[in-house]
N, C-alpha and C. Protein backbone atom coordinates (compact mmCIF):
# COMPACT_ATOMS: atom_id res chain seq x y z
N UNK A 1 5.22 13.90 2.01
CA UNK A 1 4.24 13.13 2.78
C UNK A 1 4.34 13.56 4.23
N UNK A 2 3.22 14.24 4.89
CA UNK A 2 3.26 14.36 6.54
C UNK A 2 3.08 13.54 7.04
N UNK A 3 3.45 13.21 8.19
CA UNK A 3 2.98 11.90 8.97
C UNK A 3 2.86 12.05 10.48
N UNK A 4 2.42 11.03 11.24
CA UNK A 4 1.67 11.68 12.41
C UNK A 4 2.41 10.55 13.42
N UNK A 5 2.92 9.68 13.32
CA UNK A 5 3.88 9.30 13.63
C UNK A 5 5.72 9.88 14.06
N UNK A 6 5.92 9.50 15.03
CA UNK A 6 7.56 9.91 15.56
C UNK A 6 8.04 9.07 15.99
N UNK A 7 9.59 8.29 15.34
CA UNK A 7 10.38 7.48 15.47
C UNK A 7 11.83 8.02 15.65
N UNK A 8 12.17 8.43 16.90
CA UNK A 8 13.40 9.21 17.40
C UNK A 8 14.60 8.31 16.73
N UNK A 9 16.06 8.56 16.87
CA UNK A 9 17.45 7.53 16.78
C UNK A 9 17.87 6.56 17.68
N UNK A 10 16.81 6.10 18.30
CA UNK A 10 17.23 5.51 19.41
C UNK A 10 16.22 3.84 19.02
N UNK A 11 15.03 4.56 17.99
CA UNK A 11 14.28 3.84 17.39
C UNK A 11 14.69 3.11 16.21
N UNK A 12 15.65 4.07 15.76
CA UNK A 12 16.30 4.20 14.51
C UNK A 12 15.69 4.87 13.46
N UNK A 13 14.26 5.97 13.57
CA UNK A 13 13.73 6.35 12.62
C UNK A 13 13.16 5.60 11.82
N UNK A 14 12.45 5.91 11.40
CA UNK A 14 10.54 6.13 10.36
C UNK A 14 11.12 4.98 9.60
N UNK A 15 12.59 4.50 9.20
CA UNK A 15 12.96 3.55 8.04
C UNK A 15 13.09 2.22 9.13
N UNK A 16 13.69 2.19 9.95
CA UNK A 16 14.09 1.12 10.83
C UNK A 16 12.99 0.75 11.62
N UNK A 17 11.94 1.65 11.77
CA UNK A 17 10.68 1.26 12.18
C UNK A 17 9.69 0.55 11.68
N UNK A 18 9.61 1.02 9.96
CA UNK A 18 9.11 0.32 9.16
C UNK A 18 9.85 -1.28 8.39
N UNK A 19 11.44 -1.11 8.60
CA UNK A 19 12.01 -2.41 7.88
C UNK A 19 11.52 -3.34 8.41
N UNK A 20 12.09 -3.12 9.86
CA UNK A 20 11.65 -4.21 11.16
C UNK A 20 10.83 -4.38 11.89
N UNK A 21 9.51 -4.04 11.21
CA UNK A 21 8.53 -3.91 11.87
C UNK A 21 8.68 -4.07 13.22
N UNK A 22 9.36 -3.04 14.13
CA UNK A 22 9.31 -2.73 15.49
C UNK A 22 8.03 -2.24 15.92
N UNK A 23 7.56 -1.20 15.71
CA UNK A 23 6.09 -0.93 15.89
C UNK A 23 4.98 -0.55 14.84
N UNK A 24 3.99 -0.14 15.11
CA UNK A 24 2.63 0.13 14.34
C UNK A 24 3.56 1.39 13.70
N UNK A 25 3.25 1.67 12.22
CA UNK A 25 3.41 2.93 11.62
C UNK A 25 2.47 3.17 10.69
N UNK A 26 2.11 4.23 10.58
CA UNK A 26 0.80 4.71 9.97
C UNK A 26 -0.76 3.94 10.09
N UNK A 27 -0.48 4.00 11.81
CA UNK A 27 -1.41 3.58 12.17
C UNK A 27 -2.97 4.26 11.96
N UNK A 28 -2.99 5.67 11.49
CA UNK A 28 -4.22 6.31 10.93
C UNK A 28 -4.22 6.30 9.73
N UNK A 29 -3.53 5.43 9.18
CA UNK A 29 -4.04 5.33 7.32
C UNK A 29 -2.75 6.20 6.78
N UNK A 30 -1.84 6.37 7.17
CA UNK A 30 -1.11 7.81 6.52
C UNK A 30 -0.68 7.31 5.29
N UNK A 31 -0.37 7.67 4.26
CA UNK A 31 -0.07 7.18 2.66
C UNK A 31 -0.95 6.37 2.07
N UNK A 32 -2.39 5.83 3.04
CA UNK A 32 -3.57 5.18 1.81
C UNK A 32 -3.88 6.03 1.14
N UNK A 33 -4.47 7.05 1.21
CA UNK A 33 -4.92 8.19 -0.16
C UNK A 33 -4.06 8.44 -1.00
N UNK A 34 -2.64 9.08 -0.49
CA UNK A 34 -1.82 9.07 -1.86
C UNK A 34 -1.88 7.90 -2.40
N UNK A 35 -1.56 6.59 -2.03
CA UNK A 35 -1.39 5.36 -3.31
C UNK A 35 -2.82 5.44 -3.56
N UNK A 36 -4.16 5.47 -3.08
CA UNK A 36 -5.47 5.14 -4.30
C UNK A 36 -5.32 6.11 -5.24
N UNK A 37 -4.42 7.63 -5.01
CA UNK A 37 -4.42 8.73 -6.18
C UNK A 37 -3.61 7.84 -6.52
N UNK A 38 -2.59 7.07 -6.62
CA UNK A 38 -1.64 6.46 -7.35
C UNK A 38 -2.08 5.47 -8.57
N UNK A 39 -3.54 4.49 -7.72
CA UNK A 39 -3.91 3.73 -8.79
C UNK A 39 -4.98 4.06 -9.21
N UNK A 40 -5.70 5.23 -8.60
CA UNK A 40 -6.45 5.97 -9.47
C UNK A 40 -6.05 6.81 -10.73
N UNK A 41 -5.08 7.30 -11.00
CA UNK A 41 -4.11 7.71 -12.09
C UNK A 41 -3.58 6.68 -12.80
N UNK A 42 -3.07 5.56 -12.60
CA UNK A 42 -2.36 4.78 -13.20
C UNK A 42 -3.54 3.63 -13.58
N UNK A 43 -4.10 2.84 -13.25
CA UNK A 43 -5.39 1.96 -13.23
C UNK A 43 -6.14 2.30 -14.59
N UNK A 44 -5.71 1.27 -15.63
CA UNK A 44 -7.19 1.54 -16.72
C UNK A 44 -8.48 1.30 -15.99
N UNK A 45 -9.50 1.78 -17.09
CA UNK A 45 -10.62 1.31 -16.85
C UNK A 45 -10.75 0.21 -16.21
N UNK A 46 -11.67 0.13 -15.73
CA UNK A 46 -12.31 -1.09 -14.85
C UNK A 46 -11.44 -2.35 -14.33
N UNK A 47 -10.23 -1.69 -13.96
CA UNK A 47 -9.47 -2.42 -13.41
C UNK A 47 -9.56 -2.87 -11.87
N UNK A 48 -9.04 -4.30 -11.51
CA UNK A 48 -9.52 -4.78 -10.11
C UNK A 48 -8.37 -4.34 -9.17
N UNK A 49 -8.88 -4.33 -7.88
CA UNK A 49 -8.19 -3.51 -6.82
C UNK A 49 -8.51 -4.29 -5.50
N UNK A 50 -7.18 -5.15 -5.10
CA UNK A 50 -7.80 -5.73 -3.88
C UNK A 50 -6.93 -4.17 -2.38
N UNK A 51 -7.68 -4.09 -1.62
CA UNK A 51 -7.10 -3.47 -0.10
C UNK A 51 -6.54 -3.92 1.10
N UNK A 52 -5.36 -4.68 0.90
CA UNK A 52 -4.57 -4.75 1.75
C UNK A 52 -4.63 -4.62 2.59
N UNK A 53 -5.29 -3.65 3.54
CA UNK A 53 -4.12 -2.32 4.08
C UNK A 53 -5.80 -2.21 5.48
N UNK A 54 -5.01 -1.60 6.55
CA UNK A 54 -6.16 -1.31 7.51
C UNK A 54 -5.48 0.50 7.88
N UNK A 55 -6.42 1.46 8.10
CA UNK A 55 -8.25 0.89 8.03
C UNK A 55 -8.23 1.16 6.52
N UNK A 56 -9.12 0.62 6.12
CA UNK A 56 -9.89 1.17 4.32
C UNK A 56 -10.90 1.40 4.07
N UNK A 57 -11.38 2.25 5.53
CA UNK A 57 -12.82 3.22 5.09
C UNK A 57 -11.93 4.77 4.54
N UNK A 58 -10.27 4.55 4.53
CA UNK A 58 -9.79 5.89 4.25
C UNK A 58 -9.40 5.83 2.51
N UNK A 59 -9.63 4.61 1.98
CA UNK A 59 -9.40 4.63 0.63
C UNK A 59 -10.39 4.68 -0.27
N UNK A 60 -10.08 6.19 -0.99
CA UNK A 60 -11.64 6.43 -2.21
C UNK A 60 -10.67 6.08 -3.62
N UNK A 61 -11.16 5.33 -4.11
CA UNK A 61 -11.09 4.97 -5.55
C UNK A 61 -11.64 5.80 -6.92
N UNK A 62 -11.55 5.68 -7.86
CA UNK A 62 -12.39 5.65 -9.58
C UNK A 62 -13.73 4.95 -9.02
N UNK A 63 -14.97 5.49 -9.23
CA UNK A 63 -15.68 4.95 -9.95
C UNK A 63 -15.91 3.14 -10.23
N UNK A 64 -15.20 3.52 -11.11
CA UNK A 64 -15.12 2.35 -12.40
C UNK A 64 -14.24 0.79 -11.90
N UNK A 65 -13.24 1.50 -10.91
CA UNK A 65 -11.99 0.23 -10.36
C UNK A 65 -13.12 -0.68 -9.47
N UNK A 66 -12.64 -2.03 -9.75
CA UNK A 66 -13.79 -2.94 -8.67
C UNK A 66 -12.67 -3.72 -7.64
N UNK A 67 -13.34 -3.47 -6.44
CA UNK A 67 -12.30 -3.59 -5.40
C UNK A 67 -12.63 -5.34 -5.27
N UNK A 68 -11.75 -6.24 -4.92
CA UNK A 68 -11.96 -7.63 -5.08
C UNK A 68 -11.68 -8.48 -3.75
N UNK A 69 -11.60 -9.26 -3.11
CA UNK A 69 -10.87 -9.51 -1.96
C UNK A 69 -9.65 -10.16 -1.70
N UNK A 70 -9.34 -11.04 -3.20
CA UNK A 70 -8.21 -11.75 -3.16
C UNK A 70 -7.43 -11.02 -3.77
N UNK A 71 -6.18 -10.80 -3.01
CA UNK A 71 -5.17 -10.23 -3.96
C UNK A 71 -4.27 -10.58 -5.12
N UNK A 72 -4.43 -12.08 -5.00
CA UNK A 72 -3.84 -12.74 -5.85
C UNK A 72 -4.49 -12.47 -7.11
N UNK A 73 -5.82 -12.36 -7.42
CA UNK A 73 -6.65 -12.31 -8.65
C UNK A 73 -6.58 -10.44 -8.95
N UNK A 74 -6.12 -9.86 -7.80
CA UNK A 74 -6.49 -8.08 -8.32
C UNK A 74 -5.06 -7.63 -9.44
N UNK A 75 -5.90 -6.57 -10.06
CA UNK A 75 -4.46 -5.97 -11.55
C UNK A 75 -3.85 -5.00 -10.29
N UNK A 76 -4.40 -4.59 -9.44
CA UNK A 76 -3.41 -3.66 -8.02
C UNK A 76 -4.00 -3.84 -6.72
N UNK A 77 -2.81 -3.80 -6.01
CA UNK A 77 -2.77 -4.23 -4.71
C UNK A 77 -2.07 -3.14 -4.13
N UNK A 78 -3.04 -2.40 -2.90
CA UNK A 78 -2.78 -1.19 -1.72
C UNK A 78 -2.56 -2.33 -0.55
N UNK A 79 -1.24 -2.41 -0.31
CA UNK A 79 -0.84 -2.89 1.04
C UNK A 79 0.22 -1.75 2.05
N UNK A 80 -0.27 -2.21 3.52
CA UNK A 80 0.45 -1.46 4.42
C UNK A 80 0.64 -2.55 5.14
N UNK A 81 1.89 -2.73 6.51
CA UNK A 81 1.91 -2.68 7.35
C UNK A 81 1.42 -3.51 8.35
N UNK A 82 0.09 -2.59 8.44
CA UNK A 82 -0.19 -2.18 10.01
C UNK A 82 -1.23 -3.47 10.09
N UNK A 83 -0.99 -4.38 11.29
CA UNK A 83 -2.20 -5.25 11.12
C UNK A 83 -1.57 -6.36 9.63
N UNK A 84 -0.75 -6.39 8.93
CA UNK A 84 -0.50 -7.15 8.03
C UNK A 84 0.52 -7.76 7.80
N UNK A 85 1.25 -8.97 7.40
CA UNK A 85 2.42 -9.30 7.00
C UNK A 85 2.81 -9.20 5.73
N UNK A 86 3.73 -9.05 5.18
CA UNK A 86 4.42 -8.78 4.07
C UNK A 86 3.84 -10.01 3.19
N UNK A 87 3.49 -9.26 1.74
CA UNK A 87 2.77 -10.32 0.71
C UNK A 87 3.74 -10.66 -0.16
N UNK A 88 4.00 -11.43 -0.65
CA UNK A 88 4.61 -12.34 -2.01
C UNK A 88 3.86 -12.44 -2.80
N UNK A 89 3.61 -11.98 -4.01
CA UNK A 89 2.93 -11.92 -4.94
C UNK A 89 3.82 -11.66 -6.11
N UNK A 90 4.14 -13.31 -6.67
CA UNK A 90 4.72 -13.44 -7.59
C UNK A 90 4.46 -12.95 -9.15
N UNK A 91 3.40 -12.47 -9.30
CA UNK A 91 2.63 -12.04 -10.79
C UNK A 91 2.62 -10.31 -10.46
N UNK A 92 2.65 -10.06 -9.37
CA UNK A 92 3.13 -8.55 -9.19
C UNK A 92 4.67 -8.27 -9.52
N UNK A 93 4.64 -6.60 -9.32
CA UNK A 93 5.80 -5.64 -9.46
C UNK A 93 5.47 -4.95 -8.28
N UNK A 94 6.28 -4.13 -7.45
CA UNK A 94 6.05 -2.81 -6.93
C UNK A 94 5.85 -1.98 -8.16
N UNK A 95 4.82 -1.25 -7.95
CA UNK A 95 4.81 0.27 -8.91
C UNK A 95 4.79 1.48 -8.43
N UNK A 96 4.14 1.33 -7.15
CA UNK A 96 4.52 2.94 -5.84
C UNK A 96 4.88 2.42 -4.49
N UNK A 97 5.45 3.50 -3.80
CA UNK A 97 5.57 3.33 -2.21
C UNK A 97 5.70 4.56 -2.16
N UNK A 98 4.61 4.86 -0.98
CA UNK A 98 4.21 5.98 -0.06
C UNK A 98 5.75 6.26 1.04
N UNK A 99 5.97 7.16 1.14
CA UNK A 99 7.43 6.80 2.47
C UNK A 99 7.38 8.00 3.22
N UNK A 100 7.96 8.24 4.19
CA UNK A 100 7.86 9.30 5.36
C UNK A 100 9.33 9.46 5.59
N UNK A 101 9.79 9.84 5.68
CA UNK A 101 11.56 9.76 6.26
C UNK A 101 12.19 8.65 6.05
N UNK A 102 12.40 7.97 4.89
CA UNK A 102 12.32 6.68 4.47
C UNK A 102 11.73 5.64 5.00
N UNK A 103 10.89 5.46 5.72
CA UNK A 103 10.26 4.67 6.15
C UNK A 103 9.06 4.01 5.42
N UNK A 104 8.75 3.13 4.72
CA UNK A 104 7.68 3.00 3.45
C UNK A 104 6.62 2.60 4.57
N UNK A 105 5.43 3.13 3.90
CA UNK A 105 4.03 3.11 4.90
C UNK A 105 3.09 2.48 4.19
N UNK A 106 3.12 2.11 2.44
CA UNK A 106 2.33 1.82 1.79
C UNK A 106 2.66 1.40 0.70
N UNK A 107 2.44 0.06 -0.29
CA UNK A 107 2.97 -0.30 -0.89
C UNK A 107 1.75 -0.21 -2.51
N UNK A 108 1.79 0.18 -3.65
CA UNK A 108 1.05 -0.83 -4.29
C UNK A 108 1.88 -1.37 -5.06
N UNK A 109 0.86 -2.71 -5.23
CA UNK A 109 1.59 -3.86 -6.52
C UNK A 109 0.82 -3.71 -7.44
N UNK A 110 1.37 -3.81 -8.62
CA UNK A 110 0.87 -3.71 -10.17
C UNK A 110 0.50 -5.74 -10.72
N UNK A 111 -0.06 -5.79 -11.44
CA UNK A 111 0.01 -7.12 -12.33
C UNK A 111 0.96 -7.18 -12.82
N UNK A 112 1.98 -7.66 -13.28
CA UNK A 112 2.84 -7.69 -14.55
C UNK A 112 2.09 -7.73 -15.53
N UNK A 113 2.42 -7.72 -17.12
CA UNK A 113 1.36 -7.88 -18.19
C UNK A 113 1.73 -9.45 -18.47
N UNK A 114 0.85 -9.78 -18.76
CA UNK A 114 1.28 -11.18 -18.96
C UNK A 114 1.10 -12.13 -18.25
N UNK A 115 0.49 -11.48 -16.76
CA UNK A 115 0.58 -12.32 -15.87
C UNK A 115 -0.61 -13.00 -15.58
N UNK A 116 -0.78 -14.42 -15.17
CA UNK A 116 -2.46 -14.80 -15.38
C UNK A 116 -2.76 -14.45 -14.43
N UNK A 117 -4.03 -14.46 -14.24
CA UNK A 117 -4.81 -14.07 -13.10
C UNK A 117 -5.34 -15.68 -12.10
């Protein structure tokens, strides 16, 4: 993953930047396209997709996936960061993270099976 971002040792690097949300990271979208290839590959058919994540004029989807607004009701969830606080979403899993020098830039959550909507 390239990234356009620089977090020196003094910052503590791309991981300590992202744990503790000290500053903005991937503030130009960096790891939204890889995770929509993520749940564009992984995503059955006509599965729902809420976007997390700013900006998301950089995330192209399937076709077929219908993007939703609540995340609580979507089968995957593209969250970042930037502009956002960390989600709890108890009927989710992590299933990818985008990362830069360990620093995670992008998260998606899966449904569990089983899980109601």
């Amino acid at each position: 993953m390239d990234y356009l971002d620089y977090y020196n040792e003094v910052a503590g690097g791309p991981k300590a930047a992202s744990d503790r949300r000290l500053f903005e990271i991937a503030w130009w979208g960096e790891g939204l396209k890889e995770a929509a290839e993520f749940v564009s590959r992984a995503a059955p058919e006509g599965a729902t997709v809420n976007i997390h994540a700013h900006p998301t004029h950089v995330v192209h989807l399937r076709s077929d996936l219908k993007r939703v607004p609540d995340a609580k009701v979507a089968d995957f969830v593209i969250h970042n960061n930037l502009f956002n606080p960390p989600i709890k979403l108890p009927t989710h899993r992590t299933a990818y993270v985008v990362r830069a020098n360990g620093g995670a830039l992008v998260w998606v959550y899966q449904r569990e099976q089983g899980a109601k909507k």
